[in-house]
Protein backbone atom coordinates (compact mmCIF):
# COMPACT_ATOMS: atom_id res chain seq x y z
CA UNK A 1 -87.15 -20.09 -69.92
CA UNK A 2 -87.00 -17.38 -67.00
CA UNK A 3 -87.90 -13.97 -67.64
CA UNK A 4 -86.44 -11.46 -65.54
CA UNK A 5 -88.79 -8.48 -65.66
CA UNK A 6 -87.78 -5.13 -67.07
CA UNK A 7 -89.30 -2.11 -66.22
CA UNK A 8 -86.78 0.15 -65.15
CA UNK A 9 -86.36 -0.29 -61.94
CA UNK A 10 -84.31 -3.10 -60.68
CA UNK A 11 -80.99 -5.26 -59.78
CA UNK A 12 -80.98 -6.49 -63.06
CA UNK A 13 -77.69 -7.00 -63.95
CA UNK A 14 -76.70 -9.21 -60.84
CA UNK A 15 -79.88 -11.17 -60.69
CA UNK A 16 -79.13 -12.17 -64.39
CA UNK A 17 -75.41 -13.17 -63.44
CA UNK A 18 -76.67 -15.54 -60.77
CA UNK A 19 -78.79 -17.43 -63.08
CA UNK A 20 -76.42 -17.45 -65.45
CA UNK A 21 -73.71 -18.24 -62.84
CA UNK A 22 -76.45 -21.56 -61.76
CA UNK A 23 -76.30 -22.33 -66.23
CA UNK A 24 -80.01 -21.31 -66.16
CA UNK A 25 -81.80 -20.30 -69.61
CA UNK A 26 -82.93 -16.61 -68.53
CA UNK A 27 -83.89 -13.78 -70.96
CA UNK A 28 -84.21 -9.89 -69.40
CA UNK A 29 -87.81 -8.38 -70.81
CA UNK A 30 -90.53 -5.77 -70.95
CA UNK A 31 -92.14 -7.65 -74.22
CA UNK A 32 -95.62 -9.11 -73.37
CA UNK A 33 -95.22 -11.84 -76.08
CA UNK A 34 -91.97 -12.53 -74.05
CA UNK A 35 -93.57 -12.77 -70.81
CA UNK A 36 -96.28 -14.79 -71.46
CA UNK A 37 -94.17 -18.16 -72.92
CA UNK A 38 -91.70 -17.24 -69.45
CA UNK A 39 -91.81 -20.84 -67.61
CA UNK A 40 -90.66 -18.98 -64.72
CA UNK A 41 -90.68 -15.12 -63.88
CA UNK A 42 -88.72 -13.02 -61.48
CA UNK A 43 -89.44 -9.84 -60.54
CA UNK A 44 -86.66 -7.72 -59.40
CA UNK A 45 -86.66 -4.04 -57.56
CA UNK A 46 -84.65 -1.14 -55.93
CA UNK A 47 -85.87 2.08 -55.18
CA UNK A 48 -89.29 3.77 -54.28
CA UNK A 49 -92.94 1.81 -54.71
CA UNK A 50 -94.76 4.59 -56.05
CA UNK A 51 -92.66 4.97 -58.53
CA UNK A 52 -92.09 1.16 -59.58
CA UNK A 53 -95.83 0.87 -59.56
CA UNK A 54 -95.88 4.11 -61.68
CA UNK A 55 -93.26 1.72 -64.68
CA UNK A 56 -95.31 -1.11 -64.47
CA UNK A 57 -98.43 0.78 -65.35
CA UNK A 58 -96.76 2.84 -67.94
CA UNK A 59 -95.64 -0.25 -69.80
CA UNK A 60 -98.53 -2.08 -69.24
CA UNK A 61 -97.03 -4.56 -67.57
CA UNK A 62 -99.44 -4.80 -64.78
CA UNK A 63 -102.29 -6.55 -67.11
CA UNK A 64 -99.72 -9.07 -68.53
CA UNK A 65 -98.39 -9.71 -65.28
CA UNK A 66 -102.41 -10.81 -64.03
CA UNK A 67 -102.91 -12.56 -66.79
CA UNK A 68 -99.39 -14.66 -66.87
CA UNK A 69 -99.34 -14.93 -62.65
CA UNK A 70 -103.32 -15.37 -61.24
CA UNK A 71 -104.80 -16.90 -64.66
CA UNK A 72 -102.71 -19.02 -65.79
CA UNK A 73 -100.40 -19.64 -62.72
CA UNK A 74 -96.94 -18.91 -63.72
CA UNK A 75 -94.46 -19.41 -60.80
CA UNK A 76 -92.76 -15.79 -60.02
CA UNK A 77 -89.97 -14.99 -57.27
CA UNK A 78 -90.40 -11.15 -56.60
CA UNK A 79 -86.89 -9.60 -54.86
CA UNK A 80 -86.39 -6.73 -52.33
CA UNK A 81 -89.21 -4.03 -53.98
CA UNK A 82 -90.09 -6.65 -56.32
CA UNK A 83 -91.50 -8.96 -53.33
CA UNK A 84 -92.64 -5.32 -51.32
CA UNK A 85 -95.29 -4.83 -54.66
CA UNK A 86 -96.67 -8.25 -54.11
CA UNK A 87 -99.07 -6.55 -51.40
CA UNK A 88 -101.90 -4.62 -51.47
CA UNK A 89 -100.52 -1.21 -50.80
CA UNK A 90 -97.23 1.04 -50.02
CA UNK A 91 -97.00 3.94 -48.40
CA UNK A 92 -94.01 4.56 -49.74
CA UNK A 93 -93.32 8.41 -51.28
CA UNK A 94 -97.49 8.50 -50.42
CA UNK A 95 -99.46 10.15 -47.63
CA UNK A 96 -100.85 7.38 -45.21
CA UNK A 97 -104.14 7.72 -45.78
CA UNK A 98 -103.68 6.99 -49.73
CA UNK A 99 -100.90 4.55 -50.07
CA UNK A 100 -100.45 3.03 -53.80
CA UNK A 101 -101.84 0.65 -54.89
CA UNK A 102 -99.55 -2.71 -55.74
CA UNK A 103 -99.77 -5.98 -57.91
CA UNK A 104 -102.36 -7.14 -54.81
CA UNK A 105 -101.10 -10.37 -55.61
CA UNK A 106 -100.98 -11.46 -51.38
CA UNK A 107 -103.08 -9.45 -48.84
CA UNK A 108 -101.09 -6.42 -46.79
CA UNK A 109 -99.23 -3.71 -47.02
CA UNK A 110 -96.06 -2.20 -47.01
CA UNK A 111 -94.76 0.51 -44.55
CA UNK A 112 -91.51 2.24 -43.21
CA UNK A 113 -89.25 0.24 -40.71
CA UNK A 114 -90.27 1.83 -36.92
CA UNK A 115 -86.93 1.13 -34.77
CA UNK A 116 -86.99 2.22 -30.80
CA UNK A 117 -83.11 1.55 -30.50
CA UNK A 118 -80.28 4.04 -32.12
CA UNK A 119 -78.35 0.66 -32.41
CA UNK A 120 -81.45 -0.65 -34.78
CA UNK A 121 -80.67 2.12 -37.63
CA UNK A 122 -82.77 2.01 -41.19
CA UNK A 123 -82.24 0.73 -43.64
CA UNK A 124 -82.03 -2.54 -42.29
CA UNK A 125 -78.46 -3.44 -44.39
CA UNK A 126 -75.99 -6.40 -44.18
CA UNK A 127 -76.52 -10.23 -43.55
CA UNK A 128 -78.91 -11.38 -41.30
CA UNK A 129 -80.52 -14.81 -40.73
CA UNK A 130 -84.38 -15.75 -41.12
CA UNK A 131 -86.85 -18.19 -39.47
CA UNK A 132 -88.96 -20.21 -40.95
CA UNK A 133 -92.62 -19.75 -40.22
CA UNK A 134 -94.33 -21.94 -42.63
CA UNK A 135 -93.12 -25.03 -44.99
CA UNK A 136 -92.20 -23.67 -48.97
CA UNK A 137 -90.12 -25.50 -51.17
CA UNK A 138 -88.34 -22.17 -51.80
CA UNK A 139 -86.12 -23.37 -48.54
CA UNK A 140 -85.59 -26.76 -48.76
CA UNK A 141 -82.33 -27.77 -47.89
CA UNK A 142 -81.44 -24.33 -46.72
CA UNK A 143 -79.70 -24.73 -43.33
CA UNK A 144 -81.85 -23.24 -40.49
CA UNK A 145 -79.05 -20.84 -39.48
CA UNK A 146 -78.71 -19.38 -43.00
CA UNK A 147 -77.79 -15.39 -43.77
CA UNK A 148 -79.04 -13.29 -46.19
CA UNK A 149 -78.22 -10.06 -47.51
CA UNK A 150 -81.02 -7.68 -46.26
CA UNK A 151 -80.96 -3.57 -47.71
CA UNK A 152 -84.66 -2.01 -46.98
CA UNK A 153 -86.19 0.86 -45.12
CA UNK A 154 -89.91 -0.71 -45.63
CA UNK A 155 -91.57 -3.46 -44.63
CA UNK A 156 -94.41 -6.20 -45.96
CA UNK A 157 -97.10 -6.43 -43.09
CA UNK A 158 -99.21 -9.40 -43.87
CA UNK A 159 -101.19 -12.18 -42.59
CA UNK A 160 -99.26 -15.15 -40.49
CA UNK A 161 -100.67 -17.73 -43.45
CA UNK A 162 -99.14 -15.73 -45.79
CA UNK A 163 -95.57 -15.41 -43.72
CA UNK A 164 -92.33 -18.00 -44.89
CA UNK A 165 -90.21 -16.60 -43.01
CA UNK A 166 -88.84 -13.93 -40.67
CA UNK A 167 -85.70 -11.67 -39.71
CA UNK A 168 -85.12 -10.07 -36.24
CA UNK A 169 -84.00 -6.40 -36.24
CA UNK A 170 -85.40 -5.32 -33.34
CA UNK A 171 -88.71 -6.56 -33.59
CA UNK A 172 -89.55 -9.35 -36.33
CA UNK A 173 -89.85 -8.38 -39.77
CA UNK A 174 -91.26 -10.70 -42.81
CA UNK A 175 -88.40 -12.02 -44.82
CA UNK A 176 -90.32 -14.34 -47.45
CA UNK A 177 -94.24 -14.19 -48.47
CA UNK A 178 -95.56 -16.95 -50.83
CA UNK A 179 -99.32 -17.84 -51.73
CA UNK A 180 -99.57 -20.82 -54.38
CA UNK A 181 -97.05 -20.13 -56.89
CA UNK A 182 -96.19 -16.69 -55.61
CA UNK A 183 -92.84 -16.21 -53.69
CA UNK A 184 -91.44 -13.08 -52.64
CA UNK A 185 -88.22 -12.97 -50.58
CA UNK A 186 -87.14 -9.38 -48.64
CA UNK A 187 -83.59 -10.02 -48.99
CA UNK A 188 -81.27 -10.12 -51.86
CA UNK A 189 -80.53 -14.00 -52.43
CA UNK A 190 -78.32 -12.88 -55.88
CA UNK A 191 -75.88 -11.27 -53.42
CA UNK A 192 -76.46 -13.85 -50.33
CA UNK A 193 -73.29 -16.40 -51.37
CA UNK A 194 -74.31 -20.64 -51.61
CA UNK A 195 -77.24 -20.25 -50.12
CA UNK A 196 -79.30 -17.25 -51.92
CA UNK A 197 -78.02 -19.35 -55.30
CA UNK A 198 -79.50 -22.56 -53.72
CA UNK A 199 -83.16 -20.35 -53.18
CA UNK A 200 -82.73 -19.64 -56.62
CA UNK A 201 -82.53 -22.78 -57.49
CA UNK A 202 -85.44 -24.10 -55.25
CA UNK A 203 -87.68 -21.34 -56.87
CA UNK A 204 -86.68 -23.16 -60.23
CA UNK A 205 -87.32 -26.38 -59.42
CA UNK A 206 -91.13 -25.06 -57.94
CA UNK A 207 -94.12 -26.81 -59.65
């Protein structure tokens, strides 16, 4: 069973439509009974860091989330915010010089697209395709001239080991993260067509 995280803050609705959509047994959930017999988990986002950080804390999701991901090494595919809180930090509605902390799941942090060019506007929005940086399942048999649907104004700043894949817009930006059985993918693959629902799949099919 795949749990689709609940905790107030997220594309919900769609991301449970494409799993559906692929005939995949998903359940949407805040419950930590629920969460811990998840096979798989996905964590889904929109909106601000700070305050997604701020949900998971309030329903103590953050604990469960440890326990179920780093103990005892659940597979989870975090989307848009959802992969941003994989990191370290956000500065994200937060002064510089004390960012929020996240899930600290993969080492960086997360900061606001810096563009030189008026043509290179932010958000970053629309289709755009990625390079691959480092071998994951989560791309196999993904054609290397793939687009995904991309809609952020921040930006996970990690270490190259840590790095899937990339996006140009203007300079490069990460576009997937993964560490072990920890995936996190900028883009939106529910809304990316054949070949966000053949990610989804791939993340599925992972150990």
């Amino acid at each position: 069973m795949i749990v689709i995280i609940d905790y107030g803050m997220g594309n919900i609705a769609s991301v449970k439509n494409a799993l559906e959509h692929l005939k995949l047994n998903c359940v949407v959930s805040r419950d930590a009974e629920v969460i811990m017999n998840a096979d798989k988990l996905i964590l889904p986002g929109v909106g601000s860091f700070k305050k997604a950080m701020g949900y998971l804390n309030q329903y103590g999701l953050v604990e469960v989330l440890n326990e179920k991901v780093i103990n005892r090494k659940t597979p989870v595919l975090g989307i848009c915010l959802g992969m941003q809180l994989l990191a370290e930090f956000g500065t994200e509605d937060a002064e510089e010089s004390h960012p929020t902390p996240g899930l600290k799941w993969i080492s960086g942090k997360v900061t606001k697209i810096q563009t030189m060019s008026p043509e290179y506007r932010v958000p970053h929005m629309g289709f755009n395709s990625i390079r691959q940086i480092n071998e994951n399942q989560i791309l196999r048999q993904i054609p290397i001239d793939s687009h995904f649907y991309f809609v952020h104004s921040y930006h996970f700043q990690t270490d190259q080991e840590n790095i899937i894949a990339v996006t140009e817009y203007e300079s490069e930006l990460v576009a997937i993260v993964g560490r072990n059985n920890i995936v996190g993918v900028q883009f939106h693959p529910e809304k990316s067509q054949q070949v966000g629902l053949k990610l989804i799949q791939n993340f599925v099919g992972m150990m």
